[in-house]
N, C-alpha and C. Protein backbone atom coordinates (compact mmCIF):
# COMPACT_ATOMS: atom_id res chain seq x y z
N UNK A 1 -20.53 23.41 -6.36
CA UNK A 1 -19.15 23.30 -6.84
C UNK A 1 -18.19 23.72 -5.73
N UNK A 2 -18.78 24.94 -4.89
CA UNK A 2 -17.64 25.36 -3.75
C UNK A 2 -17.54 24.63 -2.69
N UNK A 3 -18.34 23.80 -2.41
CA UNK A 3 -18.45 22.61 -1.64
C UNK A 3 -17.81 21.01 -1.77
N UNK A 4 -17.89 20.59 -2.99
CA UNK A 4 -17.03 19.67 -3.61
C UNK A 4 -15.33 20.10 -3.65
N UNK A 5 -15.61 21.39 -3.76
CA UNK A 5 -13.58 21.73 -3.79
C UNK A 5 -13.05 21.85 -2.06
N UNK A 6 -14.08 22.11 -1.46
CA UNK A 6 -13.85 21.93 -0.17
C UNK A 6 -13.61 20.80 0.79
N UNK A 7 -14.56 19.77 -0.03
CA UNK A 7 -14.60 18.58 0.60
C UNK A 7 -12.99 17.70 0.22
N UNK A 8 -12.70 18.20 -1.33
CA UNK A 8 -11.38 17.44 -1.32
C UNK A 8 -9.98 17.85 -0.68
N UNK A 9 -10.49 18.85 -0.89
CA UNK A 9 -8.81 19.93 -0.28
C UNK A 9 -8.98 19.56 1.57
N UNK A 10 -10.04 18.99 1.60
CA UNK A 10 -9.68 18.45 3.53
C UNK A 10 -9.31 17.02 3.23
N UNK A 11 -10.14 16.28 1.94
CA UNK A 11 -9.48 14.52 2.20
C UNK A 11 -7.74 14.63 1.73
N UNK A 12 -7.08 15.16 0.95
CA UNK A 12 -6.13 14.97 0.55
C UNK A 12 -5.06 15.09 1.56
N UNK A 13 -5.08 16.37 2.47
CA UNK A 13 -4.10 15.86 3.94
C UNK A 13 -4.34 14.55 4.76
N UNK A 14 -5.50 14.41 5.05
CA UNK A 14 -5.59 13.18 5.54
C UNK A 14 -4.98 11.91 4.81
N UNK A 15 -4.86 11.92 3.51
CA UNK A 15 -4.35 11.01 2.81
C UNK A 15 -3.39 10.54 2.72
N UNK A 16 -3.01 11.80 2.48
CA UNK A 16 -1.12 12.26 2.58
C UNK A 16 -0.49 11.90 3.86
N UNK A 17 -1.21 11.95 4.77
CA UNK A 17 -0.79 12.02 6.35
C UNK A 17 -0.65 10.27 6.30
N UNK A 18 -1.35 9.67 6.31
CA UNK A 18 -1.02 8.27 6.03
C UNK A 18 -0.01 7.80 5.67
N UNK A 19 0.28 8.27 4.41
CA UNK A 19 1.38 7.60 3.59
C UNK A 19 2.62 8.36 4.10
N UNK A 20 2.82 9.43 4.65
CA UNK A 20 3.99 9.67 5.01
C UNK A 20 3.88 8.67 6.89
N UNK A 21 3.31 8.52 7.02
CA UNK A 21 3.44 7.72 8.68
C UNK A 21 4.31 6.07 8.33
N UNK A 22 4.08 5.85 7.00
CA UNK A 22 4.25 4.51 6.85
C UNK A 22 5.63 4.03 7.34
N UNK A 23 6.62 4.82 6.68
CA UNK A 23 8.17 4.62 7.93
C UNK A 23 8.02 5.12 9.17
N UNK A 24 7.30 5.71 10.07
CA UNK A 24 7.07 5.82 11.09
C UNK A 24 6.76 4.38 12.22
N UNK A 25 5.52 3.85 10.69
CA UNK A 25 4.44 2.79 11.50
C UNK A 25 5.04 2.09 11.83
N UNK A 26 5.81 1.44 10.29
CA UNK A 26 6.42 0.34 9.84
C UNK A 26 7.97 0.33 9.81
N UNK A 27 8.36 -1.10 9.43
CA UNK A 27 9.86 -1.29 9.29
C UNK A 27 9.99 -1.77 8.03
N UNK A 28 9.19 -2.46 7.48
CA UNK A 28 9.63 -3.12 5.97
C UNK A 28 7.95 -3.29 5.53
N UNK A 29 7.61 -3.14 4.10
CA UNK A 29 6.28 -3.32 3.52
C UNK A 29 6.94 -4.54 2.53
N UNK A 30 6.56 -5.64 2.19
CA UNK A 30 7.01 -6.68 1.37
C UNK A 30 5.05 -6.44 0.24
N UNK A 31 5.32 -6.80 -0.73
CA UNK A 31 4.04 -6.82 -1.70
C UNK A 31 4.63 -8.09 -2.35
N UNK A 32 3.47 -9.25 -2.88
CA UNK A 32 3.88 -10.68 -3.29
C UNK A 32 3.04 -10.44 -4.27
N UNK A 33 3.24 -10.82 -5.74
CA UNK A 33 2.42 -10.53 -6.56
C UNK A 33 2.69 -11.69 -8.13
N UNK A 34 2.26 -12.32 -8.64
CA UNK A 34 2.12 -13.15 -9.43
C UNK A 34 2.65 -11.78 -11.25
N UNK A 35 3.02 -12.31 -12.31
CA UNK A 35 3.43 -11.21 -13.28
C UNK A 35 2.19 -11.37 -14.04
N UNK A 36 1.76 -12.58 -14.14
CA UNK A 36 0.90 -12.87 -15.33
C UNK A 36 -0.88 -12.66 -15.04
N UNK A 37 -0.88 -13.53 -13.64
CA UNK A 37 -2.30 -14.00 -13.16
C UNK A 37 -3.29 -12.75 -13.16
N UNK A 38 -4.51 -13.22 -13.25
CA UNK A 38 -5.63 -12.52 -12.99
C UNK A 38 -6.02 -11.74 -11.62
N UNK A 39 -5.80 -12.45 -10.81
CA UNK A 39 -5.58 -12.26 -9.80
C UNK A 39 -4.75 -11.05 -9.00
N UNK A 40 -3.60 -11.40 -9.72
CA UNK A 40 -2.84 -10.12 -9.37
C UNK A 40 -2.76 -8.71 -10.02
N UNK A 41 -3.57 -8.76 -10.94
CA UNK A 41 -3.71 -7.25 -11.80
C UNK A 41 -4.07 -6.28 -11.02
N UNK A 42 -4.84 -6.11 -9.94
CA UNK A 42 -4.79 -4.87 -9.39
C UNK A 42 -3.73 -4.53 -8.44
N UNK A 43 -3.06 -5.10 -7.95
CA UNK A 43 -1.99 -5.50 -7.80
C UNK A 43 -1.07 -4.72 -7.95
N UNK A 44 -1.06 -5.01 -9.05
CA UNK A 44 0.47 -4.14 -10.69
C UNK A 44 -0.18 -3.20 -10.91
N UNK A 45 -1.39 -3.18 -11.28
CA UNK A 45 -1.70 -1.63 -11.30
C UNK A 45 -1.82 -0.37 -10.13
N UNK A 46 -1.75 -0.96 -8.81
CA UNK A 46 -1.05 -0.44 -7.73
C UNK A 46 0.28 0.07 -7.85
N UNK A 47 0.81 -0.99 -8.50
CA UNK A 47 2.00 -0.53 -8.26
C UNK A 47 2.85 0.86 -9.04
N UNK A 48 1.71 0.65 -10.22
CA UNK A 48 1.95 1.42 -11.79
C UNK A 48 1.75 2.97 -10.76
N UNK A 49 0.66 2.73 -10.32
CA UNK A 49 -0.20 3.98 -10.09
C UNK A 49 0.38 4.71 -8.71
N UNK A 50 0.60 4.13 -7.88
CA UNK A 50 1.14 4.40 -6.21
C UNK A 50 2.43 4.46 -5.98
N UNK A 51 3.47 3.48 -6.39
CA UNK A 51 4.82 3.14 -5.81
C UNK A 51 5.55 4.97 -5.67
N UNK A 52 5.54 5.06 -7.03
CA UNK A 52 6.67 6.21 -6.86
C UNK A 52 6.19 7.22 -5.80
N UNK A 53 4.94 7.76 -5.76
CA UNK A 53 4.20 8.48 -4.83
C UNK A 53 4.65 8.20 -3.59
N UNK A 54 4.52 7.08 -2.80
CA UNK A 54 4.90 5.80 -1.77
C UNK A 54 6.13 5.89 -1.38
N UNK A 55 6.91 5.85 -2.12
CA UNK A 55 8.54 6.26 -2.21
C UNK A 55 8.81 7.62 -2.01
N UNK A 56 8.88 8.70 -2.87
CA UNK A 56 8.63 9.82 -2.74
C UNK A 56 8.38 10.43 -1.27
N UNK A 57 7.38 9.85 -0.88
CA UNK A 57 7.62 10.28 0.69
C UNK A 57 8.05 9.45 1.92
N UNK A 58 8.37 8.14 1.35
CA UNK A 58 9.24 7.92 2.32
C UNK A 58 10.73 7.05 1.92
N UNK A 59 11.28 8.22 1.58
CA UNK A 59 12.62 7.68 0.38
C UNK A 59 13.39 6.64 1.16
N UNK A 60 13.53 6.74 2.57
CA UNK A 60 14.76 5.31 2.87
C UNK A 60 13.61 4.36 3.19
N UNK A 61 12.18 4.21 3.18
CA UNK A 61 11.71 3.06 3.36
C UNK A 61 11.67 1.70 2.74
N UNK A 62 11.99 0.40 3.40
CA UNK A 62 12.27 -0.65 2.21
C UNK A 62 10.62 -1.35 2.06
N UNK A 63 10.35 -0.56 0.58
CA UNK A 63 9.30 -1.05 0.12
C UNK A 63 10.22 -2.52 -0.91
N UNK A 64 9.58 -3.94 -0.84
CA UNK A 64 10.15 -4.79 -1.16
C UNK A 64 8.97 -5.71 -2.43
N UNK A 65 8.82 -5.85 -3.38
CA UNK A 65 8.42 -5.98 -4.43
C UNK A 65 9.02 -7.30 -4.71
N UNK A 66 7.89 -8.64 -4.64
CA UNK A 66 8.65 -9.86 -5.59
C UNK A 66 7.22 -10.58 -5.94
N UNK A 67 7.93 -10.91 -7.21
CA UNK A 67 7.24 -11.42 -8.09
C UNK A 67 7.74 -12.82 -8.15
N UNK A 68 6.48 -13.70 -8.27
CA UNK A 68 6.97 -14.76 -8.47
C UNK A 68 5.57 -15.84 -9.34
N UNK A 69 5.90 -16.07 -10.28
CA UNK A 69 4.65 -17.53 -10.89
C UNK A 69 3.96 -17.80 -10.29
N UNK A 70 2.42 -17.53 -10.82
CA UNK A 70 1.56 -18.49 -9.92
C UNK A 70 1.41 -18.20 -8.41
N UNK A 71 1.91 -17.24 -7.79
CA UNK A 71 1.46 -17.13 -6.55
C UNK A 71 0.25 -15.99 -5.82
N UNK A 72 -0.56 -16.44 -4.91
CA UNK A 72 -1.39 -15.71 -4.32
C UNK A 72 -0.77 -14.45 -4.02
N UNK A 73 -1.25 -13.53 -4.41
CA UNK A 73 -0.59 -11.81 -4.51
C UNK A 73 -1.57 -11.15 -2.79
N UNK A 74 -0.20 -11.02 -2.54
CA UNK A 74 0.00 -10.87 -0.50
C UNK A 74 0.63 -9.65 0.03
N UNK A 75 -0.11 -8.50 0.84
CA UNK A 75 0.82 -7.47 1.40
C UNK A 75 1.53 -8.33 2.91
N UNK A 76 2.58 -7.80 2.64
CA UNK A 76 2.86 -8.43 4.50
C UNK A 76 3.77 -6.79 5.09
N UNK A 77 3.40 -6.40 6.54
CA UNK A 77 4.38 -5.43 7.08
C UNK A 77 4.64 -5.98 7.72
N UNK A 78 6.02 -5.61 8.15
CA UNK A 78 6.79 -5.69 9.66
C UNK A 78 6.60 -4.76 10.09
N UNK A 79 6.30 -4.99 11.96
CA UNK A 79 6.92 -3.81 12.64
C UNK A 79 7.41 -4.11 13.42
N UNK A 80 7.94 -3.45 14.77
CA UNK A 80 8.62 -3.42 15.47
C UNK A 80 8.76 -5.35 16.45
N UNK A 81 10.03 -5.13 16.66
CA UNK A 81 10.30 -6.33 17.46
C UNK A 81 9.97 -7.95 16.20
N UNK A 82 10.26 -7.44 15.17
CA UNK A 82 9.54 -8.78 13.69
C UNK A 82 8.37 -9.00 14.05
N UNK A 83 7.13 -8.32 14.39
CA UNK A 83 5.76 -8.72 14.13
C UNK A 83 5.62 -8.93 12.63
N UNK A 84 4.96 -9.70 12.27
CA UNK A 84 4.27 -9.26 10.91
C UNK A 84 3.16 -9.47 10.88
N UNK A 85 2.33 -8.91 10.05
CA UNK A 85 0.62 -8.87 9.61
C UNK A 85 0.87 -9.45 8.07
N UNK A 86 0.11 -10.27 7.73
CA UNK A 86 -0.48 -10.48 6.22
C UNK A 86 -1.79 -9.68 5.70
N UNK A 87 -1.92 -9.72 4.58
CA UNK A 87 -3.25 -9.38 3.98
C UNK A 87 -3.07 -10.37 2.57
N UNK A 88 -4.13 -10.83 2.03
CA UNK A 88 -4.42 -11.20 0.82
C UNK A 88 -4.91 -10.26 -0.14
N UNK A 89 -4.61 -10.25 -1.26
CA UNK A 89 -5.23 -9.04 -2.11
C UNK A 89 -5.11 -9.36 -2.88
N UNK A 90 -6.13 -10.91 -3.43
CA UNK A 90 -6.70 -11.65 -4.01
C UNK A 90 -7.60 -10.86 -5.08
N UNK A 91 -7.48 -11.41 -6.37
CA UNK A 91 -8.78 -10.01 -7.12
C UNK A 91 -9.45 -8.77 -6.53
N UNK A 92 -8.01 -7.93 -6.22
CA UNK A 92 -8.99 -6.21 -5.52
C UNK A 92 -8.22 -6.08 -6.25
N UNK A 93 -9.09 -4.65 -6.57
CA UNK A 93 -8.83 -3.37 -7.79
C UNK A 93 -7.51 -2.71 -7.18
N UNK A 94 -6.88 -1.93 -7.57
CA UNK A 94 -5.72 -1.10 -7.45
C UNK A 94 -6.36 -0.48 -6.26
N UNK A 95 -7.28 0.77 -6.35
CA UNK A 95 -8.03 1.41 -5.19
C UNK A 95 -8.42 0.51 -3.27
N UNK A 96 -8.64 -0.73 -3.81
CA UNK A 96 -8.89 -1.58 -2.55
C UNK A 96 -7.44 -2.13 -1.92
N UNK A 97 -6.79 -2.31 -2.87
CA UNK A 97 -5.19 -2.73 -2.38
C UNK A 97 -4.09 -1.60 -1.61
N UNK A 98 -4.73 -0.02 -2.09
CA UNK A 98 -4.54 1.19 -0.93
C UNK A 98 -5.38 1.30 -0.13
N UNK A 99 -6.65 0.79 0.02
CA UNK A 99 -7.43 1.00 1.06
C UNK A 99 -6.48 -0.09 2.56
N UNK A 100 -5.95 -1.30 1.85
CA UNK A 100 -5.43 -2.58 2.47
C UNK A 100 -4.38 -1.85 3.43
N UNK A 101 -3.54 -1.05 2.50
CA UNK A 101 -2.09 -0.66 3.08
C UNK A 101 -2.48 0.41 3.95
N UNK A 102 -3.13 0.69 3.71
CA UNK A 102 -3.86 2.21 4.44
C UNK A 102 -4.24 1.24 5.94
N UNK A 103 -4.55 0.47 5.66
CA UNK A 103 -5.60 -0.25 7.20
C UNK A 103 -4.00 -0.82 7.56
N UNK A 104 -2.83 -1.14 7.02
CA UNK A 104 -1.78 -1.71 7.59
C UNK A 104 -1.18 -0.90 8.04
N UNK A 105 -1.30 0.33 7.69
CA UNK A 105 -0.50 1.43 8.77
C UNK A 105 -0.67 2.05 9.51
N UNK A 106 -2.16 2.21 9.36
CA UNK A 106 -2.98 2.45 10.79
C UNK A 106 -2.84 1.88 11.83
N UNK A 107 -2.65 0.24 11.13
CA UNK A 107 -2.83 -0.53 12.71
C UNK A 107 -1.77 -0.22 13.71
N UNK A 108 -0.38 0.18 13.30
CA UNK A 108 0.74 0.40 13.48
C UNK A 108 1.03 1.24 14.72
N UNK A 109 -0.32 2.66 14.14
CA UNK A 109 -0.24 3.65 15.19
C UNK A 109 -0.26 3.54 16.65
């Protein structure tokens, strides 16, 4: 048990450390996400579960959210000089769609 409380109380800075880099990494996070589809449910439940957290630490960042019918549910960042990166996040769970953003702000570094 004293080992398991140890092991988390070291992942959670690392975690944290991520998500506050993201206005650092980045300039704009856009998320494309369908309201209805199958597809996009982990998606929305990302969003249910993460956004405010996401925000929270990086309050002037423009996290950009659109929804639209029927469309393939897509992270895209900008960074510097208008690069952008895509990702698809095609049927992934809520958990794999932070693993996604997590690998998009890394790349950044």
């Amino acid at each position: 048990e004293y080992c398991s409380n140890w092991g988390r109380a070291q992942l959670e800075p690392n975690m944290a450390a991520w998500r506050q880099a993201i206005s650092k990494n980045l300039r704009e996070i856009r998320i494309h996400l369908c309201q209805t589809s199958k597809s996009s449910q982990g998606v929305r439940d990302f969003i249910e579960k993460h956004y405010v957290e996401l925000k929270q630490l990086n309050p002037t960042f423009p996290f950009l959210i659109r929804e639209c019918s029927g469309i393939e549910p897509k992270l895209y960042g900008r960074f510097d000089y208008g690069q952008e990166k895509c990702i698809s996040l095609v049927d992934l769970h809520s958990d794999q769609v932070l693993k996604k953003l997590e690998s998009l702000v890394t790349t950044g570094q």
